[in-house]
Protein backbone atom coordinates (compact mmCIF):
# COMPACT_ATOMS: atom_id res chain seq x y z
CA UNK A 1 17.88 12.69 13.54
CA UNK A 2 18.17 12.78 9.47
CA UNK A 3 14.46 10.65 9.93
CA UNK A 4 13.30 12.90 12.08
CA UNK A 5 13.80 15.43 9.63
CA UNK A 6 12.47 13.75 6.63
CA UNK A 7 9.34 12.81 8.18
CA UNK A 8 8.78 16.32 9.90
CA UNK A 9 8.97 18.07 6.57
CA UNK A 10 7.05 15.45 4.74
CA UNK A 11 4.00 15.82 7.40
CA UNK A 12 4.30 19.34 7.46
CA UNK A 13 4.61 20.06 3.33
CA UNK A 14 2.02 17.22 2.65
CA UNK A 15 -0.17 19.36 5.45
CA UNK A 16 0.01 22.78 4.30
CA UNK A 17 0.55 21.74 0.58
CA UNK A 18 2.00 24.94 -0.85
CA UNK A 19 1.54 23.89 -4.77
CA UNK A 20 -2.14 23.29 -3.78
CA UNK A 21 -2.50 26.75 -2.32
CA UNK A 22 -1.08 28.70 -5.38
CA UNK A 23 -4.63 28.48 -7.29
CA UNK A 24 -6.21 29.47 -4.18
CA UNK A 25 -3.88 32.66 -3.99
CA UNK A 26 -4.16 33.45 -7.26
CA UNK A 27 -7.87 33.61 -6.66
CA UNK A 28 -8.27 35.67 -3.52
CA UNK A 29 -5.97 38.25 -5.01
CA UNK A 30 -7.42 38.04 -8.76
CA UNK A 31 -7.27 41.96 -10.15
CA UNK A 32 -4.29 43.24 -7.53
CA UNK A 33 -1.36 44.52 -9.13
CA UNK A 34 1.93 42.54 -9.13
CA UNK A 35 3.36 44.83 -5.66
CA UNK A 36 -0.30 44.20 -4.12
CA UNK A 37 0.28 40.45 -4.71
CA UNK A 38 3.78 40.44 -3.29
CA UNK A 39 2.81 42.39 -0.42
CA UNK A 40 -0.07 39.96 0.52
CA UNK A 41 1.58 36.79 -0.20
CA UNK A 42 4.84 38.26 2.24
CA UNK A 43 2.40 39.08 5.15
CA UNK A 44 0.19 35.96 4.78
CA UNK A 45 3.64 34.01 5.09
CA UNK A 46 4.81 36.00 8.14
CA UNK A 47 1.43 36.06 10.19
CA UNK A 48 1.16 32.07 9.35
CA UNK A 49 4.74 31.70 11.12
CA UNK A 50 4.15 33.74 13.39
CA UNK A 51 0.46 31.48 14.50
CA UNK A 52 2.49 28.64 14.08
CA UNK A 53 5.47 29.55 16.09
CA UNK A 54 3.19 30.24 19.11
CA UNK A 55 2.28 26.26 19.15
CA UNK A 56 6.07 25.46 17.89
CA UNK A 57 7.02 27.21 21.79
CA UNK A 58 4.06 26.69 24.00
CA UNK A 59 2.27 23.66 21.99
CA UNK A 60 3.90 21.29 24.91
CA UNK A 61 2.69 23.82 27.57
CA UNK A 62 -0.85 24.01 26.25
CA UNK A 63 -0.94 20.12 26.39
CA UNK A 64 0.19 19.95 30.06
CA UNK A 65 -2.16 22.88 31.52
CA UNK A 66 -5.22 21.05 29.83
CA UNK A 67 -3.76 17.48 30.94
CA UNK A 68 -3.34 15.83 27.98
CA UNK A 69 -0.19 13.03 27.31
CA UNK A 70 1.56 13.16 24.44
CA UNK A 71 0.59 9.90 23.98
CA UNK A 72 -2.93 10.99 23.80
CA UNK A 73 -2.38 13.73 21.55
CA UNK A 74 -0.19 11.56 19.16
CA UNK A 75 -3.48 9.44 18.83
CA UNK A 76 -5.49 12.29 18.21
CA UNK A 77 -3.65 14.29 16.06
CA UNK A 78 -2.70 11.07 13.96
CA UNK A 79 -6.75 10.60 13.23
CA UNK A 80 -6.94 14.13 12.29
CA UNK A 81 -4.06 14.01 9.97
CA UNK A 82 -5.56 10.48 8.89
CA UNK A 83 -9.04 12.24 8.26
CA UNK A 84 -6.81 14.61 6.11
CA UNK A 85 -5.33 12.57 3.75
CA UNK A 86 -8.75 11.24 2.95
CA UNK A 87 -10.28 14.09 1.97
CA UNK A 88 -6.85 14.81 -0.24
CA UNK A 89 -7.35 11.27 -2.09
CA UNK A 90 -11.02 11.87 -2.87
CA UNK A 91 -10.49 15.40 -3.88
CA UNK A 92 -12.45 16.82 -0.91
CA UNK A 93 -9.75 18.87 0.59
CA UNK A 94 -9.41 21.01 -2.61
CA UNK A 95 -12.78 21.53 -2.92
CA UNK A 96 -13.18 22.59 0.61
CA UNK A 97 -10.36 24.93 0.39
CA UNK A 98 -11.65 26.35 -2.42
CA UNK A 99 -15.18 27.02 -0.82
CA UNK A 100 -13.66 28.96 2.00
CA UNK A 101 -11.38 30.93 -0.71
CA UNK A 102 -14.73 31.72 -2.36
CA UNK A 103 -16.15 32.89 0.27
CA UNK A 104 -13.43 35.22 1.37
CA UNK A 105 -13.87 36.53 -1.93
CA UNK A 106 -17.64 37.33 -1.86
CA UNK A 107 -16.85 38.66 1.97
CA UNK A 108 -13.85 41.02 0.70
CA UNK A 109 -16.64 42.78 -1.92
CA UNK A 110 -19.01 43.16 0.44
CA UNK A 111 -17.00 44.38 2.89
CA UNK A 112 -14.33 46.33 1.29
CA UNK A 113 -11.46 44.24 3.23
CA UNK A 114 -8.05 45.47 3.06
CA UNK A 115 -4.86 43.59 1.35
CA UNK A 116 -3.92 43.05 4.96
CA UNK A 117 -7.33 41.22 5.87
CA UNK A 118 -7.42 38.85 3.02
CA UNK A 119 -3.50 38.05 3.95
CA UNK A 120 -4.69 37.11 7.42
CA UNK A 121 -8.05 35.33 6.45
CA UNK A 122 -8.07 32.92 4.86
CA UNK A 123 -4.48 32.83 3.40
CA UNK A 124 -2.65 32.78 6.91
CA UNK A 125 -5.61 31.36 8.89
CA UNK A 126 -6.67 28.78 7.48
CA UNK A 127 -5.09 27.79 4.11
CA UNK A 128 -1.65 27.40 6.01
CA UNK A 129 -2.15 27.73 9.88
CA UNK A 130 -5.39 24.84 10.33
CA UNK A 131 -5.97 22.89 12.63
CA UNK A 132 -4.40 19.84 10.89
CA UNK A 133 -0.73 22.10 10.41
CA UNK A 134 -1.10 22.85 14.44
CA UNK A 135 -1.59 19.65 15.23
CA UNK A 136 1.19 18.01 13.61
CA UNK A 137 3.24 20.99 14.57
CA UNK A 138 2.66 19.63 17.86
CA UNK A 139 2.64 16.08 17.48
CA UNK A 140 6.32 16.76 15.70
CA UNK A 141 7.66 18.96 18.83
CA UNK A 142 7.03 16.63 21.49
CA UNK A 143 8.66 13.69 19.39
CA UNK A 144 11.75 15.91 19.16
CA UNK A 145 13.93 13.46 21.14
CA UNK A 146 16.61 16.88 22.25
CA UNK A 147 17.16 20.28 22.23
CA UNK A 148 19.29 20.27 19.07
CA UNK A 149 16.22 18.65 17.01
CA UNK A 150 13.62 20.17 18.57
CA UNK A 151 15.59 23.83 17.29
CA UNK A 152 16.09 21.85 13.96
CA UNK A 153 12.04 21.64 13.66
CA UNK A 154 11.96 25.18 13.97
CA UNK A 155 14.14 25.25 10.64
CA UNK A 156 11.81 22.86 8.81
CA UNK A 157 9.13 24.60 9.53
CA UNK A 158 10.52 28.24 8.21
CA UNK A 159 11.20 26.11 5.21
CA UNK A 160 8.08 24.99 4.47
CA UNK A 161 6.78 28.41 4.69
CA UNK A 162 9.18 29.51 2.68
CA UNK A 163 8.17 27.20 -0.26
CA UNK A 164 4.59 29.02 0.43
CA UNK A 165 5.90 32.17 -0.10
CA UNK A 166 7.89 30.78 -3.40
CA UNK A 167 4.74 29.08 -4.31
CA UNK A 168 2.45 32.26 -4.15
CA UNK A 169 5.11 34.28 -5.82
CA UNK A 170 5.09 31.74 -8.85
CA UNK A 171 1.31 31.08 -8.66
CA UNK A 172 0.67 32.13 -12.15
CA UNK A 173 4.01 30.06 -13.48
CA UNK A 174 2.76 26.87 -10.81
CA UNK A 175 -1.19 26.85 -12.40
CA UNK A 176 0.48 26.91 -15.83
CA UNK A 177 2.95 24.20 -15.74
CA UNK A 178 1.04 21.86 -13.86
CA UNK A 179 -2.55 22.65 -14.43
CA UNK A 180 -5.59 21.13 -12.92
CA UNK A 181 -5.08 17.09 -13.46
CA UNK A 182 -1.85 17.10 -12.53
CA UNK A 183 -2.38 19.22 -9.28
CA UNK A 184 -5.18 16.73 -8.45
CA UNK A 185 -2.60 13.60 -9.07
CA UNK A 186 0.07 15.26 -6.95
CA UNK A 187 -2.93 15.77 -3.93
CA UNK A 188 -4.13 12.48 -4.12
CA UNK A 189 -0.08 11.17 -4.17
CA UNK A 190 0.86 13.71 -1.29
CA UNK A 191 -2.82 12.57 0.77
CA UNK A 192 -1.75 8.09 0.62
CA UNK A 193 2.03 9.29 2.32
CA UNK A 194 -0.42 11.83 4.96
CA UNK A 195 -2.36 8.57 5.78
CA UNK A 196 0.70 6.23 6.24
CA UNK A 197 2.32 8.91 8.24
CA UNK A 198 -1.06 9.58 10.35
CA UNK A 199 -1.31 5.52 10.90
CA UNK A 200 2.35 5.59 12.31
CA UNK A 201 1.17 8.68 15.00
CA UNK A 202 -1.44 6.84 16.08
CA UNK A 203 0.49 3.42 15.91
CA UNK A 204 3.27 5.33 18.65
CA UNK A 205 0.54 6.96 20.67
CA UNK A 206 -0.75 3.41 20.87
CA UNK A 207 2.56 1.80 21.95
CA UNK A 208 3.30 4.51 24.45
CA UNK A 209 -0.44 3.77 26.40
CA UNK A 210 1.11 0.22 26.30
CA UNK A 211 4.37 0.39 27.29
């Protein structure tokens, strides 16, 4: 169970990579006051658990109705994950995340958006809730091997979005200490243990077809 754990909360903070996002919030919210900051950092936190808690309940569901095995999935979601830590080891995942924060930007002048809009896009959806966090969201529920793990997920997972919240909180404090080469060390550190966790999905998925 403690493995189970450890290597939910490893795929899951290596996935969302809250130090990594604290530039981007710091960004998207340059010029608010410190209250504006809190209040979008709090509801960017609460609408990404709630997106994620939708495929933390029904992510088992939604495989069934479309007929897809776990095993399948596992395969799948282990190539995404694996296609992840690449881009974090050549520095494309930062760059890409930082494209779409740029553009929220440009879109929030143009359009006026609220504090509320830039929580939900592109904090909530898709800096924390993307399609590699729902998939290992997934992948990690249906490996739950009971009920009593399966409800400890659930607790790893309000964890890790807890250490967003902390993160955007402390952006300022996070961009200082650490700067830019050592937040691009840490990435490319965090993306090598994505890819061996990605090859063991896929290495499971495999040995489930075969079994």
């Amino acid at each position: 169970m403690i493995d189970f754990y450890i290597n939910a909360f490893a795929t899951l903070f290596v996935t969302i990579d809250p130090v990594g996002l604290a530039p981007m919030f710091l960004a998207i919210t340059a010029g608010m006051s410190p209250s504006d900051r809190r209040h979008v950092a709090i509801r960017a936190t609460v609408t990404a658990l709630g997106i994620l808690g939708i495929f933390y309940f029904a992510g088992q569901t939604v495989l069934n109705v479309l007929g897809i095995s776990v095993s399948a999935f596992r395969v799948a979601g282990g190539i995404l994950l694996f296609l992840i830590a690449i881009e974090m080891i050549f520095g494309k995942r930062q760059e890409r995340k930082s494209e779409t924060a740029e553009k929220a930007i440009e879109s929030a002048e143009s359009n006026h958006a609220t504090i509320n809009e830039l929580a939900i896009f592109p904090l909530a959806i898709p800096l924390i809730s993307g399609p590699a966090t729902i998939s290992a969201i997934i992948l990690l529920s249906s490996q739950a091997p009971d009920t009593l793990t399966y409800a400890g997920l659930g607790g790893v997972i309000v964890v890790i979005l807890l250490s967003c919240l902390g993160a955007f909180l402390l952006a300022d404090r996070i961009e200082r200490v650490f700067g830019d080469t050592a937040q691009l060390v840490i990435t490319r550190l965090l993306g090598v243990l994505l890819a061996a966790l990605s090859v063991q999905f896929v290495a499971d998925g495999i040995l489930a077809f075969l079994a």
